[in-house]
C-alpha atoms as a PDB file:
ATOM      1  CA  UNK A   1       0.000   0.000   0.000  1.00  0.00           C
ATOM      2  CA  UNK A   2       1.254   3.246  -0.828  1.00  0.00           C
ATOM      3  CA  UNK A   3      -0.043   4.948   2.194  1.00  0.00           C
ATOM      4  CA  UNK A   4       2.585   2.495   3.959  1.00  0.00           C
ATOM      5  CA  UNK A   5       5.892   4.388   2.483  1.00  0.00           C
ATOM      6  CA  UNK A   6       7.899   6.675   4.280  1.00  0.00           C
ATOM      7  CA  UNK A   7       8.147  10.099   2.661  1.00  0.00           C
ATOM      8  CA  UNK A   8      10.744  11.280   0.673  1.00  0.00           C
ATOM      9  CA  UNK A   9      13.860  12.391   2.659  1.00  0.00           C
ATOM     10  CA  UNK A  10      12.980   9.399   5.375  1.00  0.00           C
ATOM     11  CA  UNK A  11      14.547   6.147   6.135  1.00  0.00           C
ATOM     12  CA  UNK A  12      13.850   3.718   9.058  1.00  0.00           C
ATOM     13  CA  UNK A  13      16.957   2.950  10.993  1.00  0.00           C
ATOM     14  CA  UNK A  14      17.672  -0.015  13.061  1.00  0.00           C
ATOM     15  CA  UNK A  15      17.468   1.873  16.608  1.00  0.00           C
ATOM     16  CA  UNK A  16      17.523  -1.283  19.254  1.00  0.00           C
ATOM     17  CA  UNK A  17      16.349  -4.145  20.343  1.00  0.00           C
ATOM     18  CA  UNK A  18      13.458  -4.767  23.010  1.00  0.00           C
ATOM     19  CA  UNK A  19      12.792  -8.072  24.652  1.00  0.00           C
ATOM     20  CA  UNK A  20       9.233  -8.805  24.966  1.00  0.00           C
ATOM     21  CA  UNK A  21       9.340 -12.926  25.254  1.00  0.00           C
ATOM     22  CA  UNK A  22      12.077 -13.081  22.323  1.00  0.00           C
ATOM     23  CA  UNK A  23      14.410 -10.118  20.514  1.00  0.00           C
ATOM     24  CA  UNK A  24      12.210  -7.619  18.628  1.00  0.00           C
ATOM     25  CA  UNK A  25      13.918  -5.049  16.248  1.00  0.00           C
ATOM     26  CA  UNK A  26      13.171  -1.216  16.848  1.00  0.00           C
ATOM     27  CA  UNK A  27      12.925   0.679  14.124  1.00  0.00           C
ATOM     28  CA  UNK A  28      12.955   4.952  14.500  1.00  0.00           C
ATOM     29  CA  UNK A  29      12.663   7.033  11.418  1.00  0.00           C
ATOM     30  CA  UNK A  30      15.971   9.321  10.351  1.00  0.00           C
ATOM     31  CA  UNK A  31      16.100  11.416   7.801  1.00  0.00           C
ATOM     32  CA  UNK A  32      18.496  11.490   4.991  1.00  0.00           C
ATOM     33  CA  UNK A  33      19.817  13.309   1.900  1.00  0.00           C
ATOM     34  CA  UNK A  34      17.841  12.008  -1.398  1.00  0.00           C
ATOM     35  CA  UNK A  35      19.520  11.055  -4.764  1.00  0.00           C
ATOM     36  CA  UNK A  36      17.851  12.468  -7.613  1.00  0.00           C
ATOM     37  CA  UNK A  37      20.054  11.014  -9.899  1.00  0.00           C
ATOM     38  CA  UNK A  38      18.182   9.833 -13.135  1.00  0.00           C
ATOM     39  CA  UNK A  39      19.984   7.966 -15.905  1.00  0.00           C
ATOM     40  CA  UNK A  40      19.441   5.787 -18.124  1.00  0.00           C
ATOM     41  CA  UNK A  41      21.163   3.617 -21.153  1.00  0.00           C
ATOM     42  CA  UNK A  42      21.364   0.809 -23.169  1.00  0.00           C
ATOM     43  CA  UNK A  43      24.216  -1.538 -24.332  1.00  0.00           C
ATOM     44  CA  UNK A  44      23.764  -3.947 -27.301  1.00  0.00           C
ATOM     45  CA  UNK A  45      25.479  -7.102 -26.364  1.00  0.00           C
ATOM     46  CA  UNK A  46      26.898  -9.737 -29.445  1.00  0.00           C
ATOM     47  CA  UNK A  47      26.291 -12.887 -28.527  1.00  0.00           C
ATOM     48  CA  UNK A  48      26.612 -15.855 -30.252  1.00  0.00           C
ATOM     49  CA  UNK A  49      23.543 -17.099 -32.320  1.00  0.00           C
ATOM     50  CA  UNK A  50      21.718 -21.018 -32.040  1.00  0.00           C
ATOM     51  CA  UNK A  51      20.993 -22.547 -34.779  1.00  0.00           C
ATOM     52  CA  UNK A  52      17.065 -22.618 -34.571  1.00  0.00           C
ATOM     53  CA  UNK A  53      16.206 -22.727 -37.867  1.00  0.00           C
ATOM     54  CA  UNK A  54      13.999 -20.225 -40.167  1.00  0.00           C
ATOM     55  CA  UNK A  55      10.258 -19.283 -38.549  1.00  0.00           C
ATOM     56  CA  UNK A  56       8.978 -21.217 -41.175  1.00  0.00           C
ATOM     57  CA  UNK A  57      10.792 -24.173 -40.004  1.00  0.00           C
ATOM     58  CA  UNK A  58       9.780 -23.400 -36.272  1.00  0.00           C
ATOM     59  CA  UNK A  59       6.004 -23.209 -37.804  1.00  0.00           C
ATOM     60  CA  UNK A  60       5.912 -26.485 -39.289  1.00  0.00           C
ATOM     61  CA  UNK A  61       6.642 -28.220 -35.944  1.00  0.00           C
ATOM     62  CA  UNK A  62       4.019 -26.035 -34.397  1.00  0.00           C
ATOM     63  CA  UNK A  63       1.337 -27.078 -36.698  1.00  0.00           C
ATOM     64  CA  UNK A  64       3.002 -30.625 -36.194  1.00  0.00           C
ATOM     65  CA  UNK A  65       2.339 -31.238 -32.538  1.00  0.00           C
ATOM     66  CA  UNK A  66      -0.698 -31.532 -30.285  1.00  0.00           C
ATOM     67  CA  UNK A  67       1.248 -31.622 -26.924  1.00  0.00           C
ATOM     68  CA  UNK A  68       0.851 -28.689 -24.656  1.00  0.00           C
ATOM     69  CA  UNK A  69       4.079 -28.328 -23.440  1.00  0.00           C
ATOM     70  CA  UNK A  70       5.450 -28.407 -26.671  1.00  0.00           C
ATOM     71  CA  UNK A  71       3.976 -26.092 -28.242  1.00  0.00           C
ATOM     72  CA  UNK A  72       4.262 -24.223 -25.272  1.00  0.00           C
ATOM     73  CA  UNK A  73       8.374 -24.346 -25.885  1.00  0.00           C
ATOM     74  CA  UNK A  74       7.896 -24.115 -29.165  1.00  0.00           C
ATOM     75  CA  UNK A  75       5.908 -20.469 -29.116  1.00  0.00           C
ATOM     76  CA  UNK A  76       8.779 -19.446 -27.290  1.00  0.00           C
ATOM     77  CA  UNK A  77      11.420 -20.584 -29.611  1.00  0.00           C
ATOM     78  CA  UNK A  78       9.509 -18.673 -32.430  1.00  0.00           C
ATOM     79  CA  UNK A  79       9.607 -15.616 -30.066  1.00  0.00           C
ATOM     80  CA  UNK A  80      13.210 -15.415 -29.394  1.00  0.00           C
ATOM     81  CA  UNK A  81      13.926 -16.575 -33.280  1.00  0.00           C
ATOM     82  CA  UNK A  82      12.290 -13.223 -34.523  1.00  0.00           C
ATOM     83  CA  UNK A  83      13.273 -11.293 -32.088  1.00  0.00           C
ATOM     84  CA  UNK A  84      17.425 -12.556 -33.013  1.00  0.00           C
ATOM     85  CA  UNK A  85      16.753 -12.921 -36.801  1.00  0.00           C
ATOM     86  CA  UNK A  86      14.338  -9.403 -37.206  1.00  0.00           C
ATOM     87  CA  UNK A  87      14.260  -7.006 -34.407  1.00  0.00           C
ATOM     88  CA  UNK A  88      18.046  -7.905 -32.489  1.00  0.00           C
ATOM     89  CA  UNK A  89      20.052  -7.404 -35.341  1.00  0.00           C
ATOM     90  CA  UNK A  90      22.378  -4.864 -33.484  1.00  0.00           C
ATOM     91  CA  UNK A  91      22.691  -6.955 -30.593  1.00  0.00           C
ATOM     92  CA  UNK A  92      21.015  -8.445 -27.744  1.00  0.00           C
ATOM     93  CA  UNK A  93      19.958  -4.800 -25.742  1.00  0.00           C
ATOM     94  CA  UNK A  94      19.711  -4.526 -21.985  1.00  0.00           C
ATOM     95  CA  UNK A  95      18.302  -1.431 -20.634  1.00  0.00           C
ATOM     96  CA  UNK A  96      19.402   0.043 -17.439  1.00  0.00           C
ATOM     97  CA  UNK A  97      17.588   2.747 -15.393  1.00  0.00           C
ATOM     98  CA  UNK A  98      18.833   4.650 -12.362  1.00  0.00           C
ATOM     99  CA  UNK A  99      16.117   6.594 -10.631  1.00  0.00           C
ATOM    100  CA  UNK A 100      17.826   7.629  -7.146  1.00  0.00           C
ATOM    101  CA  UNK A 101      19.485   4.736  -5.505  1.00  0.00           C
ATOM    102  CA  UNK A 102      17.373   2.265  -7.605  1.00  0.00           C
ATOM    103  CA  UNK A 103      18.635   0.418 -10.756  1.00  0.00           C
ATOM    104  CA  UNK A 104      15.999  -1.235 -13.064  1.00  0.00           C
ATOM    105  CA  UNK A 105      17.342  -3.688 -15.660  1.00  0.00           C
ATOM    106  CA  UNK A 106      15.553  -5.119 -18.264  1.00  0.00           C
ATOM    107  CA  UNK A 107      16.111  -7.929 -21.445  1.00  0.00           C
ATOM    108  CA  UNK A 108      14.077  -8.895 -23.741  1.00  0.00           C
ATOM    109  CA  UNK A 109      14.545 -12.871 -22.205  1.00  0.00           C
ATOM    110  CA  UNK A 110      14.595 -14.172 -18.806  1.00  0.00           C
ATOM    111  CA  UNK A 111      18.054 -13.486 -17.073  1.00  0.00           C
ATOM    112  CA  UNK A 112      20.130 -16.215 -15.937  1.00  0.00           C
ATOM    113  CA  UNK A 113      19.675 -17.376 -12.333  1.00  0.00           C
ATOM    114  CA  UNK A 114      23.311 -16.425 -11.802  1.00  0.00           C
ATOM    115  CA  UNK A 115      22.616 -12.588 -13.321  1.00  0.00           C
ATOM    116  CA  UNK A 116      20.818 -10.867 -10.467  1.00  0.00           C
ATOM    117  CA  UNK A 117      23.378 -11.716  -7.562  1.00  0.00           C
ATOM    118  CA  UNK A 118      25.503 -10.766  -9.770  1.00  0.00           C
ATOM    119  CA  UNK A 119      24.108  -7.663 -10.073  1.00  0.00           C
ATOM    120  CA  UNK A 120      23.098  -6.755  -6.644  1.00  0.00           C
ATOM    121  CA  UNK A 121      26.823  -7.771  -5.371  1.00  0.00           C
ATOM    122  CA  UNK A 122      28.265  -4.977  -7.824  1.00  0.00           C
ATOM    123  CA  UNK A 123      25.913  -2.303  -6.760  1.00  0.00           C
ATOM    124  CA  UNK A 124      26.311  -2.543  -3.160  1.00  0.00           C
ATOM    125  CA  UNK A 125      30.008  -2.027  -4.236  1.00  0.00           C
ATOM    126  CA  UNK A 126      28.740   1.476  -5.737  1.00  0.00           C
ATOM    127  CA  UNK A 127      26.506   2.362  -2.820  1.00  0.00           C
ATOM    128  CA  UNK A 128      23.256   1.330  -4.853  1.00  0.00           C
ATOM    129  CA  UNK A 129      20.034  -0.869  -3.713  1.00  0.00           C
ATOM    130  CA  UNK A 130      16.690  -1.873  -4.067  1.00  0.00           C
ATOM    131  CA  UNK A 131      17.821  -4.180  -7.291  1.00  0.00           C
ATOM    132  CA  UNK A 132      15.365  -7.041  -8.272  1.00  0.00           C
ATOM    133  CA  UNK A 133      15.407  -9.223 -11.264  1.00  0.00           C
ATOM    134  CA  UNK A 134      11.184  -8.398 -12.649  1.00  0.00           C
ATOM    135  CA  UNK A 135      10.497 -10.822 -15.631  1.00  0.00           C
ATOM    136  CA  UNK A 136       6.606 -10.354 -17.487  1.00  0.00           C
ATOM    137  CA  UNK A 137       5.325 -13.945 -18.318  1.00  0.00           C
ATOM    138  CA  UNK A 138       1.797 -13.182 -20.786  1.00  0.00           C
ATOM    139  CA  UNK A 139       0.992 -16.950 -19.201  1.00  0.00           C
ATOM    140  CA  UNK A 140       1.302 -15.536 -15.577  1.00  0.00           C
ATOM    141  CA  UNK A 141      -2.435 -15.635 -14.000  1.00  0.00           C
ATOM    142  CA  UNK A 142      -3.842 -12.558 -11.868  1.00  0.00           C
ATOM    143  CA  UNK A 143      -3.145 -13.170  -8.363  1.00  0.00           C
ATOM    144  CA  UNK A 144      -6.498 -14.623  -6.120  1.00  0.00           C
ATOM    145  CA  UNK A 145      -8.250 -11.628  -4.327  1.00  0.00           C
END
């Protein structure tokens, strides 16, 4: 809920702790100085190319199978194969955008498990946080109210 957030120019700060049957954390509100850096960029990456065949190719297995989950892999082989053979040609883009002390990456594919610790470990270097790998799945369902 937004009504939750601090306001700008407010962090909590670990004051204490307070026994009350086990070790709670207090938490008292400090102020601080914010960063209203904005940035953003993109960097085209090269990387090397499978060999998935044409989308016509990719089609005819398509229209070839009944099975769920492989069409399912097979929708998403077609994806990535347009996206590399049409709309990639420059290279495979990641966006970055610093707003503050938050980065937001993005990729047109899911990241590698290994990419977002990866990630988060260099911007703690730099004095950065709030990093989280987001990916959009058009197959994710609504959550249950």
């Amino acid at each position: 809920m937004l009504s939750a957030l601090l306001p700008p120019g407010q962090k909590l700060h670990f004051a204490r702790t307070e026994r009350s049957g086990t070790d709670l954390a207090v938490w008292e509100r400090r102020p601080y100085e914010v960063d209203d850096v904005v940035r953003s960029s993109v960097v085209r990456l090269e990387l090397p190319r499978k060999d998935w065949g044409d989308l016509a190719e990719i089609d005819a297995q398509l229209s070839a199978t009944t099975d769920g989950p492989t069409r399912t892999r097979l929708i998403r082989k077609k994806q990535y194969a347009a996206n590399l053979q049409d709309g990639l040609g420059k290279g495979f883009p990641v966006w970055a955008l610093r707003l503050g002390r938050s980065i937001i990456i993005g990729t047109p594919a899911e990241p590698f498990a290994s990419a977002p610790p990866l990630f988060r470990q260099r911007c703690l270097r730099a004095g950065l946080h709030g990093l989280r790998a987001v990916r959009s799945n058009r197959s994710s369902r609504a959550p249950r109210s």
